[in-house]
PDB file of N, CA and C in Angstrom:
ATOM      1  N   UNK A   1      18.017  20.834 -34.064  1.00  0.00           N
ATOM      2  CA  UNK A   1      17.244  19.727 -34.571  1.00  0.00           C
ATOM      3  C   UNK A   1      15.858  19.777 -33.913  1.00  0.00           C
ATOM      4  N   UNK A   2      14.873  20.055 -34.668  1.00  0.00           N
ATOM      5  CA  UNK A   2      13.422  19.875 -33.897  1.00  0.00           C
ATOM      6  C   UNK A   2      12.948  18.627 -33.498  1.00  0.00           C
ATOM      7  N   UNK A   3      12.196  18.230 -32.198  1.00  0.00           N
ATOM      8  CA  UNK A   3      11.994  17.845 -31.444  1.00  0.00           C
ATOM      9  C   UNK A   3      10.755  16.920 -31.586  1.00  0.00           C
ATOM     10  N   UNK A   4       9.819  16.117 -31.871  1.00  0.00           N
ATOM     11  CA  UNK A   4       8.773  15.300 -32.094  1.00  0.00           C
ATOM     12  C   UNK A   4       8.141  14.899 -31.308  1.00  0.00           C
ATOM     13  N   UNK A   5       8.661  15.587 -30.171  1.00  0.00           N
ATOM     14  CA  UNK A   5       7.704  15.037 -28.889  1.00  0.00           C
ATOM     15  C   UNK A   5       6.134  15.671 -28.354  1.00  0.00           C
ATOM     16  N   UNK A   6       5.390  15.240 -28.323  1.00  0.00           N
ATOM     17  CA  UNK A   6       3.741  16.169 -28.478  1.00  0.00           C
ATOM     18  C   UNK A   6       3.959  16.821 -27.148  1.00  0.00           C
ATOM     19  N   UNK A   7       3.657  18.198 -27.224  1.00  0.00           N
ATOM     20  CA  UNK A   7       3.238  19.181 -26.261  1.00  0.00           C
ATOM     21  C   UNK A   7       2.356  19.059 -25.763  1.00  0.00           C
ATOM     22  N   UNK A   8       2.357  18.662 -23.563  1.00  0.00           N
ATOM     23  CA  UNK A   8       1.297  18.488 -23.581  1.00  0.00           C
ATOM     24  C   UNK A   8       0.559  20.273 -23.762  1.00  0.00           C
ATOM     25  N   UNK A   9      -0.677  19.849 -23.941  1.00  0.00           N
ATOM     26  CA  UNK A   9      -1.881  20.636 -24.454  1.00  0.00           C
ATOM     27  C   UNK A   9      -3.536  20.531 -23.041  1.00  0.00           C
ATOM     28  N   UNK A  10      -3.676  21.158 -22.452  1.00  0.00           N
ATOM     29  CA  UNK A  10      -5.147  20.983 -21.462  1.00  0.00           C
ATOM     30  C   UNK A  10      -6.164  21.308 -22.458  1.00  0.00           C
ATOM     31  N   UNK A  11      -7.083  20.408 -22.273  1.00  0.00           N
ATOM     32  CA  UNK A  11      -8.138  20.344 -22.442  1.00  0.00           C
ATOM     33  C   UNK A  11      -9.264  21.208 -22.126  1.00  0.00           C
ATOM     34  N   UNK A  12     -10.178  21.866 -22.424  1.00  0.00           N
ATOM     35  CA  UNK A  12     -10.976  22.808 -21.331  1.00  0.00           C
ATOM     36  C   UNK A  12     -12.018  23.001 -22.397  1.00  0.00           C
ATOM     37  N   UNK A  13     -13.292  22.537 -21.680  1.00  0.00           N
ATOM     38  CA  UNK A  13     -14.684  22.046 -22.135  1.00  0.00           C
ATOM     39  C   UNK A  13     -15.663  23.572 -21.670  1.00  0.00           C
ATOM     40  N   UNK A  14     -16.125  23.982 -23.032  1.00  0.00           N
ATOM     41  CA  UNK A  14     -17.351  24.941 -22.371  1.00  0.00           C
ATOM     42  C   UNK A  14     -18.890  24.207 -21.859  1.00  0.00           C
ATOM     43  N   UNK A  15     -19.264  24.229 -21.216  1.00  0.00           N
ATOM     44  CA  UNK A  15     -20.727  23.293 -20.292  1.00  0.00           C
ATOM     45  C   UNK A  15     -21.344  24.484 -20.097  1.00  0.00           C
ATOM     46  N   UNK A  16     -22.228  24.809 -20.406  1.00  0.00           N
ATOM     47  CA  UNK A  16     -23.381  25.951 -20.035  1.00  0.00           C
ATOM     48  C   UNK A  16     -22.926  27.418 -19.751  1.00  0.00           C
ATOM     49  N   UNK A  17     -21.826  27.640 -21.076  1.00  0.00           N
ATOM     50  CA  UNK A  17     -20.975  29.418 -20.749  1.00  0.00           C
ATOM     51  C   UNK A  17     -20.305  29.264 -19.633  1.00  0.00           C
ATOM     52  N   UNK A  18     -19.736  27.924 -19.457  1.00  0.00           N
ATOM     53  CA  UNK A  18     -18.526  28.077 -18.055  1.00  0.00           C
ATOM     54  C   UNK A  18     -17.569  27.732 -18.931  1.00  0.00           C
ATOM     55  N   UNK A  19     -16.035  27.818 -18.048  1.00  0.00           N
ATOM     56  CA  UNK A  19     -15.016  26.939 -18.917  1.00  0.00           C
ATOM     57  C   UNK A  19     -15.019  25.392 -17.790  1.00  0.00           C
ATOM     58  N   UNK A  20     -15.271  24.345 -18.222  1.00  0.00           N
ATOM     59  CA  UNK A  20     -14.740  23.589 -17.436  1.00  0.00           C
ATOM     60  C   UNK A  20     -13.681  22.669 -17.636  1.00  0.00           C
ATOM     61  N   UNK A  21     -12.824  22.396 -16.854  1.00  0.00           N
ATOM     62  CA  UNK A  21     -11.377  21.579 -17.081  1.00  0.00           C
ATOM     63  C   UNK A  21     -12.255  19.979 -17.086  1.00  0.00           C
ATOM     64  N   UNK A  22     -12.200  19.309 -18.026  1.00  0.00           N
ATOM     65  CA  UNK A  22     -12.327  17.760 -18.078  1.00  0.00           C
ATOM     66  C   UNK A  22     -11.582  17.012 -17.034  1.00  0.00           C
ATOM     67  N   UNK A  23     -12.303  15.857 -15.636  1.00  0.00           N
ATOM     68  CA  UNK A  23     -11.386  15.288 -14.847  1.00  0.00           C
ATOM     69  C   UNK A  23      -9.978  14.833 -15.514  1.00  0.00           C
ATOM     70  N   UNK A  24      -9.461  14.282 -13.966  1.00  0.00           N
ATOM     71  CA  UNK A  24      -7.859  13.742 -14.115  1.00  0.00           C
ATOM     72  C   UNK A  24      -8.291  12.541 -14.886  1.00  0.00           C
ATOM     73  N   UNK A  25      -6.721  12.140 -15.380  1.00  0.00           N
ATOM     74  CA  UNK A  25      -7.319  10.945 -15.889  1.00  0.00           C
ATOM     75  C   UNK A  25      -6.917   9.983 -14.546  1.00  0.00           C
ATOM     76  N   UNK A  26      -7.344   8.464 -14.368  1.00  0.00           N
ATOM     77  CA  UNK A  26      -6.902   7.597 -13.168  1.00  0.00           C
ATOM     78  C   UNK A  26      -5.829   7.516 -13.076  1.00  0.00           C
ATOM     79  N   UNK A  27      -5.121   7.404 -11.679  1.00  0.00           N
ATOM     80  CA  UNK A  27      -4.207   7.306 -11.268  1.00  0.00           C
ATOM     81  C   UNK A  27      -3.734   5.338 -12.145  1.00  0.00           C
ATOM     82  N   UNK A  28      -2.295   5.374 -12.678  1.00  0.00           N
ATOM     83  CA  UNK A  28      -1.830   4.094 -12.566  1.00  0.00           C
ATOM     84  C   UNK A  28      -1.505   3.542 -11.429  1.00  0.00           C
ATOM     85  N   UNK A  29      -1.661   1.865 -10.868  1.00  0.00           N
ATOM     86  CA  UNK A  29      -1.385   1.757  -9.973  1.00  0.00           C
ATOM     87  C   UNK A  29      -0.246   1.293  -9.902  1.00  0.00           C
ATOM     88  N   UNK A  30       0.988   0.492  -9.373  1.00  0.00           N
ATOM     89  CA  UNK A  30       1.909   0.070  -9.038  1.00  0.00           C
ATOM     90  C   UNK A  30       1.620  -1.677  -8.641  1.00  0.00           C
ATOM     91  N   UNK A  31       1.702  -2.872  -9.246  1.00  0.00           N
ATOM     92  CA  UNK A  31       1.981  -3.958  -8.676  1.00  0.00           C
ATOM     93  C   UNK A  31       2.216  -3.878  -7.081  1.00  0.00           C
ATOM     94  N   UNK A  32       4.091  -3.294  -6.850  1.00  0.00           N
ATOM     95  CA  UNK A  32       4.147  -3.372  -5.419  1.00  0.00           C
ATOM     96  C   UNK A  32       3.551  -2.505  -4.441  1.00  0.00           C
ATOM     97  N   UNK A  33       3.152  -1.599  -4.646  1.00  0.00           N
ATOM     98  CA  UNK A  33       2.429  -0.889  -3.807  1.00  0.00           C
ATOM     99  C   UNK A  33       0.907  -1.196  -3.701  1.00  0.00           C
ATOM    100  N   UNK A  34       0.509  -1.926  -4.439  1.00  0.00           N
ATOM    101  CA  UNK A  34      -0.745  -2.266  -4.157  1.00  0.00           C
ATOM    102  C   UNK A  34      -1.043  -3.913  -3.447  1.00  0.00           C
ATOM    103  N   UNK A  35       0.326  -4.499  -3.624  1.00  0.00           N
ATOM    104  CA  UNK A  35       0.557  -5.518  -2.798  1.00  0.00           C
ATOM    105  C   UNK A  35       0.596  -5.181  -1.374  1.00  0.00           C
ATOM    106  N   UNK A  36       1.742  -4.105  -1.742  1.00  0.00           N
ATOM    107  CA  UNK A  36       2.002  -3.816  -0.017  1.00  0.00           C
ATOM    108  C   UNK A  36       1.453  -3.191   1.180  1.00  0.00           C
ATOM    109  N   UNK A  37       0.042  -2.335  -0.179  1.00  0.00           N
ATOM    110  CA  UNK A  37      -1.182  -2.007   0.793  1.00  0.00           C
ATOM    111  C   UNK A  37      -2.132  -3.241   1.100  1.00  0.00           C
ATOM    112  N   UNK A  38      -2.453  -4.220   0.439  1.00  0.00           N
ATOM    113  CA  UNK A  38      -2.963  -5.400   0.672  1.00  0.00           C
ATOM    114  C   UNK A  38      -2.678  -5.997   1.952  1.00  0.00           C
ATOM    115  N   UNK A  39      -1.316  -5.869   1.901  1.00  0.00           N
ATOM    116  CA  UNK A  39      -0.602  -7.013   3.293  1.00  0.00           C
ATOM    117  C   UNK A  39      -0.744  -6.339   4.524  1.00  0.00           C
ATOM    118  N   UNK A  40      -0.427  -4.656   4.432  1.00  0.00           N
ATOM    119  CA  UNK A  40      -0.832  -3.630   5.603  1.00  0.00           C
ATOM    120  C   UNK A  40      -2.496  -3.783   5.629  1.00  0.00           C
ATOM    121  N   UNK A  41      -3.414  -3.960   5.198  1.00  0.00           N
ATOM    122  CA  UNK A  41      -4.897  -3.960   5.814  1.00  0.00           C
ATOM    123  C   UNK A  41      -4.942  -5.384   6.320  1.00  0.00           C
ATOM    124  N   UNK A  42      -3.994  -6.143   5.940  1.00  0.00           N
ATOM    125  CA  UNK A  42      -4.111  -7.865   6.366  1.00  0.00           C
ATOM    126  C   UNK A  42      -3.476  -7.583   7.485  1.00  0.00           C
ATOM    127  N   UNK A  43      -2.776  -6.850   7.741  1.00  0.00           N
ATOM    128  CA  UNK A  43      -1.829  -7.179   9.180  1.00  0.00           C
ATOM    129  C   UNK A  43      -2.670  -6.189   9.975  1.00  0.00           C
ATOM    130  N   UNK A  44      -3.237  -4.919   9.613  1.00  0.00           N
ATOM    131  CA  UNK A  44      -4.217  -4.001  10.270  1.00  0.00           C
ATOM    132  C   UNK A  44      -5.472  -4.575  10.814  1.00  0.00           C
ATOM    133  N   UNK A  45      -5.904  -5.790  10.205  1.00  0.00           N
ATOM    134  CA  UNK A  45      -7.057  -5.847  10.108  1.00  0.00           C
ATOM    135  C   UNK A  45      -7.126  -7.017  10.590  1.00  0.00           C
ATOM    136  N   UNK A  46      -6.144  -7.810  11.340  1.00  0.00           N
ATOM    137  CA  UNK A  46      -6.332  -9.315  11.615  1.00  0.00           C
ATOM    138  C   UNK A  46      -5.080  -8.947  12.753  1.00  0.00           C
ATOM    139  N   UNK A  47      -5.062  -8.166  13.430  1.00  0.00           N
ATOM    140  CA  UNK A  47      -3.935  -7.336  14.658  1.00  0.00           C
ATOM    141  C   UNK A  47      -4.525  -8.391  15.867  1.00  0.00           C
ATOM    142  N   UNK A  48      -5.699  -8.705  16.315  1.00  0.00           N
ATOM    143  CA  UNK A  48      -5.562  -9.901  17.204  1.00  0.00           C
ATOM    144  C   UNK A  48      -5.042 -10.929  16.841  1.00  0.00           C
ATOM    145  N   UNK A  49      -5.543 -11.471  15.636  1.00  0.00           N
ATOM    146  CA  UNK A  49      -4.727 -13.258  15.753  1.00  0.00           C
ATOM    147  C   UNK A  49      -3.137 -12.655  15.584  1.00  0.00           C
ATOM    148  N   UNK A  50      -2.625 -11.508  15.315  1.00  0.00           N
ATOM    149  CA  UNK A  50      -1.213 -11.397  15.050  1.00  0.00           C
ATOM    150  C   UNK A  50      -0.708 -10.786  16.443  1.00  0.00           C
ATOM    151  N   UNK A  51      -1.465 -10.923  17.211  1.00  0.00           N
ATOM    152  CA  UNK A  51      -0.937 -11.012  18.524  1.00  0.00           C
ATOM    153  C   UNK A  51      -1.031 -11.520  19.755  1.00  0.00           C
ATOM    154  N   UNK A  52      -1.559 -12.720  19.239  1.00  0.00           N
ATOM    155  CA  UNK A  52      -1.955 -14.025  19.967  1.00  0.00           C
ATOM    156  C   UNK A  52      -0.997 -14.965  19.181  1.00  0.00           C
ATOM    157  N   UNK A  53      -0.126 -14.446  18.301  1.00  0.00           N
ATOM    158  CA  UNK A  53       0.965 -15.959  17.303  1.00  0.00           C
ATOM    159  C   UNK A  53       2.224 -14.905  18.034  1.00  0.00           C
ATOM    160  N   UNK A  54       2.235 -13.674  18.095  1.00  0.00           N
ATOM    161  CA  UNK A  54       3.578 -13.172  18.613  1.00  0.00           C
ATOM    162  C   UNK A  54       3.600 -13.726  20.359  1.00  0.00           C
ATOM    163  N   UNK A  55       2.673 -13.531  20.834  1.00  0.00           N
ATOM    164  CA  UNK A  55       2.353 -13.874  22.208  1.00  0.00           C
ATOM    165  C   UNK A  55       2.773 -15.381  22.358  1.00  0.00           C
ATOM    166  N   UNK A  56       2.149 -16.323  21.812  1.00  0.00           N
ATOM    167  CA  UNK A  56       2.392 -17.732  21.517  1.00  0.00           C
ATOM    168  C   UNK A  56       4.178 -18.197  21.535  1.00  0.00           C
ATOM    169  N   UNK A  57       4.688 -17.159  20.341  1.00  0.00           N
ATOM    170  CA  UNK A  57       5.939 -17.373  19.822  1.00  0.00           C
ATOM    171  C   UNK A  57       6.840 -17.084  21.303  1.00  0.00           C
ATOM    172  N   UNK A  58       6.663 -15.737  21.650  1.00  0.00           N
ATOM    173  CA  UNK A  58       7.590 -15.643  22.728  1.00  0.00           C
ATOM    174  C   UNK A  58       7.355 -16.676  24.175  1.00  0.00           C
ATOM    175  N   UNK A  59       6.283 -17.024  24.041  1.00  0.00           N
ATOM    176  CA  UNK A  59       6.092 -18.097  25.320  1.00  0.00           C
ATOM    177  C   UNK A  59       6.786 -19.428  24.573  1.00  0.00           C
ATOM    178  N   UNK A  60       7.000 -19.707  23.647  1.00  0.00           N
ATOM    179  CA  UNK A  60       7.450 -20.791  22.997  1.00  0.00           C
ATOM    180  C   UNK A  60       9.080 -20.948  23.324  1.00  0.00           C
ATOM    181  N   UNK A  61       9.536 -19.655  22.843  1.00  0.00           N
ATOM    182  CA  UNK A  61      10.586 -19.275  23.293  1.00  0.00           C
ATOM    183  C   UNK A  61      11.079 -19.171  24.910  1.00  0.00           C
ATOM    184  N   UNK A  62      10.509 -18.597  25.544  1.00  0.00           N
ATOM    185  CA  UNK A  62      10.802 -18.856  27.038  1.00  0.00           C
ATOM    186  C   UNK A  62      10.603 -19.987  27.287  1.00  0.00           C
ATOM    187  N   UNK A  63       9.704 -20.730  27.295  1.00  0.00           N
ATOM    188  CA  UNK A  63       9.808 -22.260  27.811  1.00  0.00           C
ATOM    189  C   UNK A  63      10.728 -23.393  26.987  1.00  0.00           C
ATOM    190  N   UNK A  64      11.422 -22.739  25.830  1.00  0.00           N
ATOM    191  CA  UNK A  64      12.556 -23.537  25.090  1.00  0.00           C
ATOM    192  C   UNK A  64      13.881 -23.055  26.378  1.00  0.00           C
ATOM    193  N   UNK A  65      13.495 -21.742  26.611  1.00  0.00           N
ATOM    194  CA  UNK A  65      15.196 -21.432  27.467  1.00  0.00           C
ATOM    195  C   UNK A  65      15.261 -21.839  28.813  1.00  0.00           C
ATOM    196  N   UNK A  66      14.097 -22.021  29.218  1.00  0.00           N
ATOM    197  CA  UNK A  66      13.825 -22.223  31.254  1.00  0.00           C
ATOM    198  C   UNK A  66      14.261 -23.644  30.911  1.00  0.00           C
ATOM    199  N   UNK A  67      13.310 -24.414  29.924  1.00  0.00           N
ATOM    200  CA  UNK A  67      13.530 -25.943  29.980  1.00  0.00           C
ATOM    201  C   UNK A  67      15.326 -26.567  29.590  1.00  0.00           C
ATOM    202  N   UNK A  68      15.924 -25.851  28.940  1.00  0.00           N
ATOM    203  CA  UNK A  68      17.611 -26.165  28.704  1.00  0.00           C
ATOM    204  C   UNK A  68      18.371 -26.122  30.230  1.00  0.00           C
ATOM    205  N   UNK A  69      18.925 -27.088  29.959  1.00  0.00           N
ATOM    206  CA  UNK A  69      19.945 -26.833  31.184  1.00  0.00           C
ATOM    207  C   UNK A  69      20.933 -26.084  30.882  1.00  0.00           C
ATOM    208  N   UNK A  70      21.924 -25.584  32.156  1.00  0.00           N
ATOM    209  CA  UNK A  70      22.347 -24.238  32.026  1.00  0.00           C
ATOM    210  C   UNK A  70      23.828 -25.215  31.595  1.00  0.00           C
ATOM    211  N   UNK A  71      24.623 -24.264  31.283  1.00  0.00           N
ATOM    212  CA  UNK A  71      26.226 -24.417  30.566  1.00  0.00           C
ATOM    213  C   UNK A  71      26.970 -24.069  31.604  1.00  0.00           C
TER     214      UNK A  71
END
């Protein structure tokens, strides 16, 4: 049974007696991966205040456990 699916085929442009290949076409991007590069330059790029809230957190935490009385 023959097949209907188009062959791909390259393109190739003559420009001044050269052969030249026509660029790629753009990359598609991905929703989540372009989220998840978003959130990595947010967390890259804001690395002090995110370690002045981890710093914060664990002192929060130690002075929740010193201040409990013991069992």
């Amino acid at each position: 049974m023959p097949s209907f699916d188009p062959i791909p085929q390259v393109r190739i442009v003559r420009h001044g007696g050269r052969l030249v290949v026509p660029p790629r076409p753009p990359r598609t991007v991905d929703p989540v991966d372009a989220y998840a590069r978003t959130a990595l330059a947010y967390v890259f790029g804001l690395w002090p205040l995110t370690c002045v809230v981890v710093l914060l957190a664990g002192l929060v935490v130690l002075a929740a456990n010193m201040g409990s009385p013991l069992r």
